[in-house]
Every structure is written in structure tokens, then in C-alpha cells.
N, C-alpha and C. Protein backbone atom coordinates (compact mmCIF):
# COMPACT_ATOMS: atom_id res chain seq x y z
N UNK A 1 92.83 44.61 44.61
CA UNK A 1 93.25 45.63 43.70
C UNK A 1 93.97 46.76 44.40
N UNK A 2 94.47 47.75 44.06
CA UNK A 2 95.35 48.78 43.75
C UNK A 2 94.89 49.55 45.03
N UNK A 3 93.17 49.91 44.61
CA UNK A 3 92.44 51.28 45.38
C UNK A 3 92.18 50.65 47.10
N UNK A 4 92.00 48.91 47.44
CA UNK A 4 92.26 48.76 48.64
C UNK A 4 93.37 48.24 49.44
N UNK A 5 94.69 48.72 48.79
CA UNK A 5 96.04 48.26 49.32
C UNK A 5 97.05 49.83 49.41
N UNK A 6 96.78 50.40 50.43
CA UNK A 6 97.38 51.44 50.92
C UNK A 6 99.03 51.33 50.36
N UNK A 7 99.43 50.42 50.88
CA UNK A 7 100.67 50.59 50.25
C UNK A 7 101.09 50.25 48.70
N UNK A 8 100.14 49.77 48.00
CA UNK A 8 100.25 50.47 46.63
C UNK A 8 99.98 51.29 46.08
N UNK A 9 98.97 51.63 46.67
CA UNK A 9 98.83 53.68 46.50
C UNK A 9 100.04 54.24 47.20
N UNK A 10 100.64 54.02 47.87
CA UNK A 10 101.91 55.01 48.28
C UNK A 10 102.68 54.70 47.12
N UNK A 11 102.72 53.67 46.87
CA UNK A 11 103.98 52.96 45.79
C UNK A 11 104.41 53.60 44.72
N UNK A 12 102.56 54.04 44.23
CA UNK A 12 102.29 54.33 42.80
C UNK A 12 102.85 56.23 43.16
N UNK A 13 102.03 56.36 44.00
CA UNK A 13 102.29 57.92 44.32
C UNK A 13 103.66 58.38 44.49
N UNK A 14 104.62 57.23 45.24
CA UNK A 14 105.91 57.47 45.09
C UNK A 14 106.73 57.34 44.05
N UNK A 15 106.15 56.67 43.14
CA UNK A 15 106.86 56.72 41.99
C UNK A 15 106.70 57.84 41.31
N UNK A 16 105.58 58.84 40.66
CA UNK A 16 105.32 59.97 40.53
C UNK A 16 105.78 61.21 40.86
N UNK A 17 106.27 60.69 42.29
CA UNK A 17 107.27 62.15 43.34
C UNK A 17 106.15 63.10 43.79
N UNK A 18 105.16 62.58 43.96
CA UNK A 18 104.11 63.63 44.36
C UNK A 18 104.61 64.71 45.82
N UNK A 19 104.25 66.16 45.65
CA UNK A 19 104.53 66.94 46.89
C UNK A 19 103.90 66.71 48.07
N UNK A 20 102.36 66.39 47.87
CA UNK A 20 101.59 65.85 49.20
C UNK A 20 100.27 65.14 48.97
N UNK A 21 100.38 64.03 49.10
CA UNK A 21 98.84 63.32 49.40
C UNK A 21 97.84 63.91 49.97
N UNK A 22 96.98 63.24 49.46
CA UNK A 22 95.74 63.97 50.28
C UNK A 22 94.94 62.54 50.63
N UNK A 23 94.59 62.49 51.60
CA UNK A 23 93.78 60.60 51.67
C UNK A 23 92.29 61.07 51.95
N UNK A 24 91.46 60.62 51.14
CA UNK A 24 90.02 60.83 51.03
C UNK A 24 89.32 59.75 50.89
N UNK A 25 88.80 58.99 51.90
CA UNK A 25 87.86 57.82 51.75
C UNK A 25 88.16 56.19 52.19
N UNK A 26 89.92 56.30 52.78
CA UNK A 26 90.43 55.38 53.10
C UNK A 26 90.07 54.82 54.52
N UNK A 27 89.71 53.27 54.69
CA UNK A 27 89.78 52.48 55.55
C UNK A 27 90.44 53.53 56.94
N UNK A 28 89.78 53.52 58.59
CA UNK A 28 90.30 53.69 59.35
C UNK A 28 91.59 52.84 59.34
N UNK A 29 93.16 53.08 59.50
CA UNK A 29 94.24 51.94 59.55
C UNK A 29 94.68 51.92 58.27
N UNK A 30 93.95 52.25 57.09
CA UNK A 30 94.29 51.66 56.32
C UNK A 30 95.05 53.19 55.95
N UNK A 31 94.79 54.35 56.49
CA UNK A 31 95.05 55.25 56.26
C UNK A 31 96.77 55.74 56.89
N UNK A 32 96.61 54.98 58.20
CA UNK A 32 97.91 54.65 58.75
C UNK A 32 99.05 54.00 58.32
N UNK A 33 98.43 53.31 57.32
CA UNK A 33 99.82 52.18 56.83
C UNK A 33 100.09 53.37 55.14
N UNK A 34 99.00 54.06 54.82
CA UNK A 34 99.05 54.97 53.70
C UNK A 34 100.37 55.84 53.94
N UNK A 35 99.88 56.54 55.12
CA UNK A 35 101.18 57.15 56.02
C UNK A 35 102.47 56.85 55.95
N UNK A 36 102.52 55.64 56.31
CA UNK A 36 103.90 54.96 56.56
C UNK A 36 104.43 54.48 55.27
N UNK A 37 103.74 54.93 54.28
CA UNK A 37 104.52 54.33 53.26
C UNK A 37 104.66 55.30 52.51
N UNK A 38 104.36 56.75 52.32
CA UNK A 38 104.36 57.45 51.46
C UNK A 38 105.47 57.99 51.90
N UNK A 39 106.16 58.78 50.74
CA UNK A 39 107.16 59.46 50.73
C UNK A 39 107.10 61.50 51.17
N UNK A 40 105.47 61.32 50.64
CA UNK A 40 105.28 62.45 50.35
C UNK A 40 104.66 63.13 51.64
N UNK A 41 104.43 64.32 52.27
CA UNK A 41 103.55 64.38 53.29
C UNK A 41 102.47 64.46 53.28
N UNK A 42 101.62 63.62 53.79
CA UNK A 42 100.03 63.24 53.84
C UNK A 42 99.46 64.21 54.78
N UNK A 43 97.83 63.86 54.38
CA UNK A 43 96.90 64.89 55.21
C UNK A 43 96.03 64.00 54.89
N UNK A 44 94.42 64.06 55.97
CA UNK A 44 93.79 63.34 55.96
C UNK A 44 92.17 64.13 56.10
N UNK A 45 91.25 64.01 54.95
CA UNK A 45 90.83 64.91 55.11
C UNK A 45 89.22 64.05 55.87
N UNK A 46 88.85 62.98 54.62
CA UNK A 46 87.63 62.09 55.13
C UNK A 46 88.35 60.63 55.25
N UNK A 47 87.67 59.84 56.02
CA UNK A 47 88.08 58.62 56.33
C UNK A 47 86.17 58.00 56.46
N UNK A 48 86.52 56.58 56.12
CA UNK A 48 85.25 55.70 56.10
C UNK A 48 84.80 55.29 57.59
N UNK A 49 83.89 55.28 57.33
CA UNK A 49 83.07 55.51 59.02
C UNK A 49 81.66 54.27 58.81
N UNK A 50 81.82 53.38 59.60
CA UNK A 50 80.42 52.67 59.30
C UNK A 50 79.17 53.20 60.01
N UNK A 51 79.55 54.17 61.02
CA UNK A 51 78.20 54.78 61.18
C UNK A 51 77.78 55.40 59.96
N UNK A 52 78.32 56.13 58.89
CA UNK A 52 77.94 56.36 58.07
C UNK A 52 77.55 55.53 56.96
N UNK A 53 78.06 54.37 56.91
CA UNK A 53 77.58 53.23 56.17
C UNK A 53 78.65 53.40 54.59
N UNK A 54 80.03 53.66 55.41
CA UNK A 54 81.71 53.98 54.51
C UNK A 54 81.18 55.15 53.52
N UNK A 55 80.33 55.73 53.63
CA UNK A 55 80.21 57.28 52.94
C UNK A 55 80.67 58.79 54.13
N UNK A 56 81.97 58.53 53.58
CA UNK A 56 82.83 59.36 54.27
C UNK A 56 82.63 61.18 54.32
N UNK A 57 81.77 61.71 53.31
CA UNK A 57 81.05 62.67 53.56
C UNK A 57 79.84 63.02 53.71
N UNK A 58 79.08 62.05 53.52
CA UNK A 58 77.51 61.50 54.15
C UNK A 58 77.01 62.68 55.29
N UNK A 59 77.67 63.09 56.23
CA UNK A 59 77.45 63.93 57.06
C UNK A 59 76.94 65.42 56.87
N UNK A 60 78.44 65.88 55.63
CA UNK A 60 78.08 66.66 55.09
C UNK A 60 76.83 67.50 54.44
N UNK A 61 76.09 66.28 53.95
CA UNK A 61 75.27 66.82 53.16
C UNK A 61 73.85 66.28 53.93
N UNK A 62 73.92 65.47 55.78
CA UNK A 62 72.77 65.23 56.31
C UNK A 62 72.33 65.96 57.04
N UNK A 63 71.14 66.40 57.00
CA UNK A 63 70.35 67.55 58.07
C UNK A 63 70.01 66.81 59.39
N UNK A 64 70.24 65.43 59.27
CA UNK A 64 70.53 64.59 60.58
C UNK A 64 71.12 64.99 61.28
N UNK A 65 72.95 64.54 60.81
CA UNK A 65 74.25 64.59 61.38
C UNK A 65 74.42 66.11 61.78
N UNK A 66 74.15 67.25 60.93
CA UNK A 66 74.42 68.48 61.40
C UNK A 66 73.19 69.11 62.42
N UNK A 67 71.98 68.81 62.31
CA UNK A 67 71.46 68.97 63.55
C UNK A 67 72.20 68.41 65.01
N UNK A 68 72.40 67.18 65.07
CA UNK A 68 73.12 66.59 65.76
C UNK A 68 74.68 67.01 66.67
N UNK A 69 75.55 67.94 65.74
CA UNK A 69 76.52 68.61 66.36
C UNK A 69 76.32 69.74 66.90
């Protein structure tokens, strides 16, 4: 589908004319090819992490992870 093929999310987004992406939750790589295909300028804010178990803000809200830094 749509939500795990980076370059149809650019596709769709480029068709729209969007001013700037924002990529939240995408595949390490997968975020790279997001990049390369968008028209628009990207930013990257969370990306999926299997230490986190692909809950890309998981950290955020663990008294684990922030003890930890």
C-alpha cells in the first residue's frame, strides 16, 4: 500500500504542491528514498527504530529512555 512506499507518498504529496514535508514514522531508508523523491523540502522529525520496537516516539514518553540520556 500507499503508507509503505515512500515514493508514493512523494508522488501523492507532489501532486498537491505541498511547501514542506514533514516525515514522521518512516522506515530508516525508507525516509531517504522519501527525500529523493519529493519535490518539496523535507525534514525529518521521528524515524522507526527497532530498539524501540518501530514506536518512533516511545522514548518520549519512557522514564527508561530519558533516565538513560
Amino acid at each position: 500500500g500507499v503508507p509503505c512506499n515512500p515514493s508514493s507518498v512523494a508522488a501523492i504529496l507532489n501532486g498537491r504542491k505541498t511547501d514542506l514535508n514533514v516525515v514522521l514514522g518512516f522506515c530508516v531508508g525508507a525516509d531517504s528514498i522519501f527525500c529523493r523523491d519529493s519535490h518539496a523540502p523535507v525534514t525529518t522529525v521521528f524515524l522507526k527504530d527497532k530498539s524501540l520496537a518501530n514506536n518512533p516516539i516511545g522514548a518520549v514518553y519512557s522514564d527508561y529512555y530519558l533516565e538513560d540520556i
